[in-house]
PDB file of N, CA and C in Angstrom:
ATOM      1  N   UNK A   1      72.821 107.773-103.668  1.00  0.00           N
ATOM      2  CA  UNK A   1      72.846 106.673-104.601  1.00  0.00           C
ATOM      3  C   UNK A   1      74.077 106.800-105.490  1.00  0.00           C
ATOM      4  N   UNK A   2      74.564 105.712-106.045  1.00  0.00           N
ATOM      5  CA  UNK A   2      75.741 105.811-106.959  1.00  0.00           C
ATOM      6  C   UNK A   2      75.862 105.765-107.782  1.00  0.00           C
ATOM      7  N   UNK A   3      76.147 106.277-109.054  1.00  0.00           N
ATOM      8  CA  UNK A   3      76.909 106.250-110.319  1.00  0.00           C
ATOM      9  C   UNK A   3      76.309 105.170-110.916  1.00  0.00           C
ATOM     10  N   UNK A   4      75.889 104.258-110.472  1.00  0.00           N
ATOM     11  CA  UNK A   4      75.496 102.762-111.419  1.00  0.00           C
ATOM     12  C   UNK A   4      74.040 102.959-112.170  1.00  0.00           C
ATOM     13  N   UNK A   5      74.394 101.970-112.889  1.00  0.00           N
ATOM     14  CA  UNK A   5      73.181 102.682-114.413  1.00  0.00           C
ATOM     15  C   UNK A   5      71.931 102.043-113.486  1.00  0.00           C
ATOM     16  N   UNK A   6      70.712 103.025-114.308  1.00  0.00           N
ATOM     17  CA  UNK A   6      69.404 103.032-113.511  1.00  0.00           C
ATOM     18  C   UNK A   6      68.851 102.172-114.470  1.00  0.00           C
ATOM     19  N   UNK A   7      67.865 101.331-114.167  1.00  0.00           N
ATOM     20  CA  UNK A   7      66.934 100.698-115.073  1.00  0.00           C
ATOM     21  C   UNK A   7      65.016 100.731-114.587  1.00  0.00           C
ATOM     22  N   UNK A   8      64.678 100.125-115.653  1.00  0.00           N
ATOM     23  CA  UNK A   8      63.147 100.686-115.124  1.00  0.00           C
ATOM     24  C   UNK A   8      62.693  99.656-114.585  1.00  0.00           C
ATOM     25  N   UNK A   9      61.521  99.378-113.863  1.00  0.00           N
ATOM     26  CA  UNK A   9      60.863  98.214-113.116  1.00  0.00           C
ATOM     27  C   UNK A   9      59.522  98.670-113.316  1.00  0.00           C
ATOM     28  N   UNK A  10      59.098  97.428-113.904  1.00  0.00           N
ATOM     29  CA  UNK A  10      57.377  98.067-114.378  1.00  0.00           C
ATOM     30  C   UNK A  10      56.451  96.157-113.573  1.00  0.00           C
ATOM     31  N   UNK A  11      55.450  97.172-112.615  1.00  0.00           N
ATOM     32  CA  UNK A  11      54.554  96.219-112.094  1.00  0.00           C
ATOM     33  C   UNK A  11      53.128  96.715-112.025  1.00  0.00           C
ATOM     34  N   UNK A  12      52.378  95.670-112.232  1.00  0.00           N
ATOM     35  CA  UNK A  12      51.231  96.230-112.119  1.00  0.00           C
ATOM     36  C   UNK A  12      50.700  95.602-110.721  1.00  0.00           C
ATOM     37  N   UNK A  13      49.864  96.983-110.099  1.00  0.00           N
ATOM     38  CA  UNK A  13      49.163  96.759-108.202  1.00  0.00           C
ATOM     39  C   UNK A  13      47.891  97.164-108.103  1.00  0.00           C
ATOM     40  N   UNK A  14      47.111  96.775-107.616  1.00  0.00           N
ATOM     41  CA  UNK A  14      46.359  97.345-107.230  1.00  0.00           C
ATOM     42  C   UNK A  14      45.986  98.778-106.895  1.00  0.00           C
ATOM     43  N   UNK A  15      44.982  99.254-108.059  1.00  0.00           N
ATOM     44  CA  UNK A  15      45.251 100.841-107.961  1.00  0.00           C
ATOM     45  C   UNK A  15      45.122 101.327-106.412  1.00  0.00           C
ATOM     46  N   UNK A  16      43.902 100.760-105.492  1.00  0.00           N
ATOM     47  CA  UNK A  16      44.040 101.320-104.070  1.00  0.00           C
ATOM     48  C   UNK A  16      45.493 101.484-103.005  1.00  0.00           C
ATOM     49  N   UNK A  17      46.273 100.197-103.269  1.00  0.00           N
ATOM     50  CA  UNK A  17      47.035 100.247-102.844  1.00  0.00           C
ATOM     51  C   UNK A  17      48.098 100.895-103.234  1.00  0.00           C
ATOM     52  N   UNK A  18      48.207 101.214-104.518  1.00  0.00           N
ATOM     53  CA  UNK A  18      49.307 102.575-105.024  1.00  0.00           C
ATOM     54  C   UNK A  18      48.780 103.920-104.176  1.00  0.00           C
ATOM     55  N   UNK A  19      47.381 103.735-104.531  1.00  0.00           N
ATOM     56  CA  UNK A  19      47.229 105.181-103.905  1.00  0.00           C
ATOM     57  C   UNK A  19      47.868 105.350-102.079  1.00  0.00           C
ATOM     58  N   UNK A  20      47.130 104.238-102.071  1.00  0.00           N
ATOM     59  CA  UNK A  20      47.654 104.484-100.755  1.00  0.00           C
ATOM     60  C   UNK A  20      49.428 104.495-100.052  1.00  0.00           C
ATOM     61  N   UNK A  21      49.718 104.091-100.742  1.00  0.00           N
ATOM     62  CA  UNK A  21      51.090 103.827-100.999  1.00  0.00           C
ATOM     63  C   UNK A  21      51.933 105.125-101.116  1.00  0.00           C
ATOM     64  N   UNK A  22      51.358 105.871-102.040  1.00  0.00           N
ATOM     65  CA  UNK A  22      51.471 107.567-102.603  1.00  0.00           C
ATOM     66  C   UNK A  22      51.056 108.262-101.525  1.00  0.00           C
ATOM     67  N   UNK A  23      49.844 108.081-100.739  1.00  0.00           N
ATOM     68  CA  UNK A  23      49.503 108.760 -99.371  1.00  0.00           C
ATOM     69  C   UNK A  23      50.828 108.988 -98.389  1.00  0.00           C
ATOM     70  N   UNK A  24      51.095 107.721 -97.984  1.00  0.00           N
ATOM     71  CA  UNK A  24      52.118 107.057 -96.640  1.00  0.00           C
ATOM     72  C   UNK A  24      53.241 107.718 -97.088  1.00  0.00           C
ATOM     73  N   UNK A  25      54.143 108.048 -98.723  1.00  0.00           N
ATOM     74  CA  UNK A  25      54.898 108.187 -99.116  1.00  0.00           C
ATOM     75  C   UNK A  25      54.943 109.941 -98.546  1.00  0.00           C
ATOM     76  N   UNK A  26      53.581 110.661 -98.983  1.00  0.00           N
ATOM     77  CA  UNK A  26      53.791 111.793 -99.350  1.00  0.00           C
ATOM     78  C   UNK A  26      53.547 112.721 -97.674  1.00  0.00           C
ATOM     79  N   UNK A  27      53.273 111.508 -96.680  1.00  0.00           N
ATOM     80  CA  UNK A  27      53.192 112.572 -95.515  1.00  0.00           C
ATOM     81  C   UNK A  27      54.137 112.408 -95.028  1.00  0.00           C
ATOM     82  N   UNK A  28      55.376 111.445 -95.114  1.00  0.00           N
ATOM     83  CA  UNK A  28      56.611 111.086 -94.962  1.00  0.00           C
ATOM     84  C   UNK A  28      57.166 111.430 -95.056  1.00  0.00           C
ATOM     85  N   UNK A  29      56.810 113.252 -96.419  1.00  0.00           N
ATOM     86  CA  UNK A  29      58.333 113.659 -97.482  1.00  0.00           C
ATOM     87  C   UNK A  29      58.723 112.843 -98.137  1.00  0.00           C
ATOM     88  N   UNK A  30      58.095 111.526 -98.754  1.00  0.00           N
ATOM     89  CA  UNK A  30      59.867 111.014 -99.354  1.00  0.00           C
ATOM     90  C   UNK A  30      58.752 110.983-100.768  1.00  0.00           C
ATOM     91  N   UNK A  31      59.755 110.253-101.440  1.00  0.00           N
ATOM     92  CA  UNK A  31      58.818 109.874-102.962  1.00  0.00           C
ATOM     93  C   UNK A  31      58.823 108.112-103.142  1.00  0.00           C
ATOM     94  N   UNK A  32      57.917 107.646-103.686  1.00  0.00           N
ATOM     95  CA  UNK A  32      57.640 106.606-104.227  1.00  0.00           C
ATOM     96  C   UNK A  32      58.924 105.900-104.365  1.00  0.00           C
ATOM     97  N   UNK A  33      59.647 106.226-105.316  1.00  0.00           N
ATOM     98  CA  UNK A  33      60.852 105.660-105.707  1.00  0.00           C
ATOM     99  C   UNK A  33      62.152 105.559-104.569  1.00  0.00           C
ATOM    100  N   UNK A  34      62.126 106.289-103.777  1.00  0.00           N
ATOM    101  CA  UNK A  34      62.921 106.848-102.815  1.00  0.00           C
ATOM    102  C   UNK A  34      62.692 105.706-101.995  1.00  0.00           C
ATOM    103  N   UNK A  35      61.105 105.340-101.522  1.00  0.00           N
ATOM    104  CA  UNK A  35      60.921 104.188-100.807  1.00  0.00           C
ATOM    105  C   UNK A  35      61.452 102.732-101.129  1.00  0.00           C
ATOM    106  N   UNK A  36      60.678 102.411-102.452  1.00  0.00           N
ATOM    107  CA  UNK A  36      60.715 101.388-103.013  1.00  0.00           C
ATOM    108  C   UNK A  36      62.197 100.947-102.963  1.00  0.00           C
ATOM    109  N   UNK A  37      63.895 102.049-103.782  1.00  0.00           N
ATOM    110  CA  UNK A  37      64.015 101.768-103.145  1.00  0.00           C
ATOM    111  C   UNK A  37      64.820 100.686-102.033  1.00  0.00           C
ATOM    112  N   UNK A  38      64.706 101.926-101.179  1.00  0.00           N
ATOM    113  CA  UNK A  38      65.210 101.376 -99.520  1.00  0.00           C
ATOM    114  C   UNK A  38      64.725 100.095 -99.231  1.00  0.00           C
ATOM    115  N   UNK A  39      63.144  99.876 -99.528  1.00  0.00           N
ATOM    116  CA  UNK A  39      62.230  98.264 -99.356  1.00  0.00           C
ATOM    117  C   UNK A  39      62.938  97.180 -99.883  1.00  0.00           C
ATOM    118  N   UNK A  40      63.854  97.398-101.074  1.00  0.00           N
ATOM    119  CA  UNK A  40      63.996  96.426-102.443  1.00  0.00           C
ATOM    120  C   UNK A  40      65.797  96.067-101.640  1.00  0.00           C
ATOM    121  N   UNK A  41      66.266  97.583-101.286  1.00  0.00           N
ATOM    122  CA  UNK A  41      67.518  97.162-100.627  1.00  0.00           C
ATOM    123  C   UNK A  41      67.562  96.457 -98.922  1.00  0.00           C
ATOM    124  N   UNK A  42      67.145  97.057 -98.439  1.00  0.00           N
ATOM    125  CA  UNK A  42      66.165  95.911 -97.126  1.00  0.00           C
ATOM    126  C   UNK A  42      66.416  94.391 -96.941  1.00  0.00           C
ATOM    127  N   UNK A  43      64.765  94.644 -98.048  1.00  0.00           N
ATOM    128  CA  UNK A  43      64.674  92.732 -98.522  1.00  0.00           C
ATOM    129  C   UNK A  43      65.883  91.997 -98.951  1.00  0.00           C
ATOM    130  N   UNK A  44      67.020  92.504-100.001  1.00  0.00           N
ATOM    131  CA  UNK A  44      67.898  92.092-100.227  1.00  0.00           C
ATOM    132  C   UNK A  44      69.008  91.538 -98.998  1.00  0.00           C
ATOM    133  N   UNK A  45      69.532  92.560 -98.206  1.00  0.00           N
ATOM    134  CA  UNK A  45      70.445  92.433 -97.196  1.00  0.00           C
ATOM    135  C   UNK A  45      69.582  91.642 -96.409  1.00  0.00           C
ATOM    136  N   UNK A  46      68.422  92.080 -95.738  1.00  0.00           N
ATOM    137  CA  UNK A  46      67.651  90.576 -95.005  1.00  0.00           C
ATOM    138  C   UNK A  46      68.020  89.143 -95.637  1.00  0.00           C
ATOM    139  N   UNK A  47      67.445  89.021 -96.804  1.00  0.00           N
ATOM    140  CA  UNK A  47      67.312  87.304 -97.584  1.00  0.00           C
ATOM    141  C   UNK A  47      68.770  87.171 -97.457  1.00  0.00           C
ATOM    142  N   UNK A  48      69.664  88.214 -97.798  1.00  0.00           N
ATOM    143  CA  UNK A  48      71.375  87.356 -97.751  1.00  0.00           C
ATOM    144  C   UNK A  48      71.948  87.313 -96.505  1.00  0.00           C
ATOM    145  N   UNK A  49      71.115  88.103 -95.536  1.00  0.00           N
ATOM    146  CA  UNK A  49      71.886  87.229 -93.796  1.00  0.00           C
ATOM    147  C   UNK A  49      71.125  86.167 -93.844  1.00  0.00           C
ATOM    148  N   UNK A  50      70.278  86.140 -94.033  1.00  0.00           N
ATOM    149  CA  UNK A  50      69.052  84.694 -93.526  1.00  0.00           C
ATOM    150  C   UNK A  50      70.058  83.370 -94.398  1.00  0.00           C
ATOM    151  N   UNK A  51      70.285  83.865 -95.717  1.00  0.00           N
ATOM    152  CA  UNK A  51      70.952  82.477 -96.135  1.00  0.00           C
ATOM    153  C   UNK A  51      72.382  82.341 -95.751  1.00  0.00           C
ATOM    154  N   UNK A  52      73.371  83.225 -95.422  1.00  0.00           N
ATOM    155  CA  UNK A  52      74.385  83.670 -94.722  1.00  0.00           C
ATOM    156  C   UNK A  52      74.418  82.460 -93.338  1.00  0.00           C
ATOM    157  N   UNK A  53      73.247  82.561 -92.712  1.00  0.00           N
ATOM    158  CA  UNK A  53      72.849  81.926 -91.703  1.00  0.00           C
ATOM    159  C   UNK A  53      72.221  80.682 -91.777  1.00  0.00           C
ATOM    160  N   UNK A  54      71.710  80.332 -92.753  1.00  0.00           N
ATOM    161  CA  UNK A  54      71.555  78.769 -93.347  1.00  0.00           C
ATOM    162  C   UNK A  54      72.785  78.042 -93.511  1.00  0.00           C
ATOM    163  N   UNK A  55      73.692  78.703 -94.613  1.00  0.00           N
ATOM    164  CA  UNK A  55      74.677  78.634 -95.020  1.00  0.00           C
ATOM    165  C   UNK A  55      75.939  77.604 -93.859  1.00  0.00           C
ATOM    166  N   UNK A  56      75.660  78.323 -92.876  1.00  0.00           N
ATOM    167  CA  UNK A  56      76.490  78.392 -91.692  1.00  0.00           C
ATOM    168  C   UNK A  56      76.472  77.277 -90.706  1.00  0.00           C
ATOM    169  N   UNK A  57      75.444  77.126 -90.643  1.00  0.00           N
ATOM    170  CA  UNK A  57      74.499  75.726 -90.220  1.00  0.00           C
ATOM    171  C   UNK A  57      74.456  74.506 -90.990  1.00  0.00           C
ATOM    172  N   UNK A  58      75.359  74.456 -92.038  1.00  0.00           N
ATOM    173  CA  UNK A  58      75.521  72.936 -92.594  1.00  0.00           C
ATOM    174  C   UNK A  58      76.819  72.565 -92.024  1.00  0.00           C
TER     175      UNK A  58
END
């Protein structure tokens, strides 16, 4: 990760699904945050080819 300032992200979930979430995380090795996250950078690069590709099509 790089140099760029960290900020906090506060949500509230369903406690089962944190837990479980914390399960999947922890037989994985990774941590919570570590996931989240790869998920958050993912979704991002997905949604900007998809509109990349809208985009393209006018």
């Amino acid at each position: 990760m790089s140099d760029e300032k960290l900020v906090t992200l506060k949500l509230q979930i369903p406690e089962t699904l944190r837990n479980a979430f914390k399960g999947a995380c922890a037989v994985q090795g990774k941590t919570m945050r570590d996931v989240m996250i790869a998920a958050m950078q993912h979704y991002v690069e997905e949604t900007t080819e998809q509109d990349r590709t809208k985009d393209s099509g006018k």
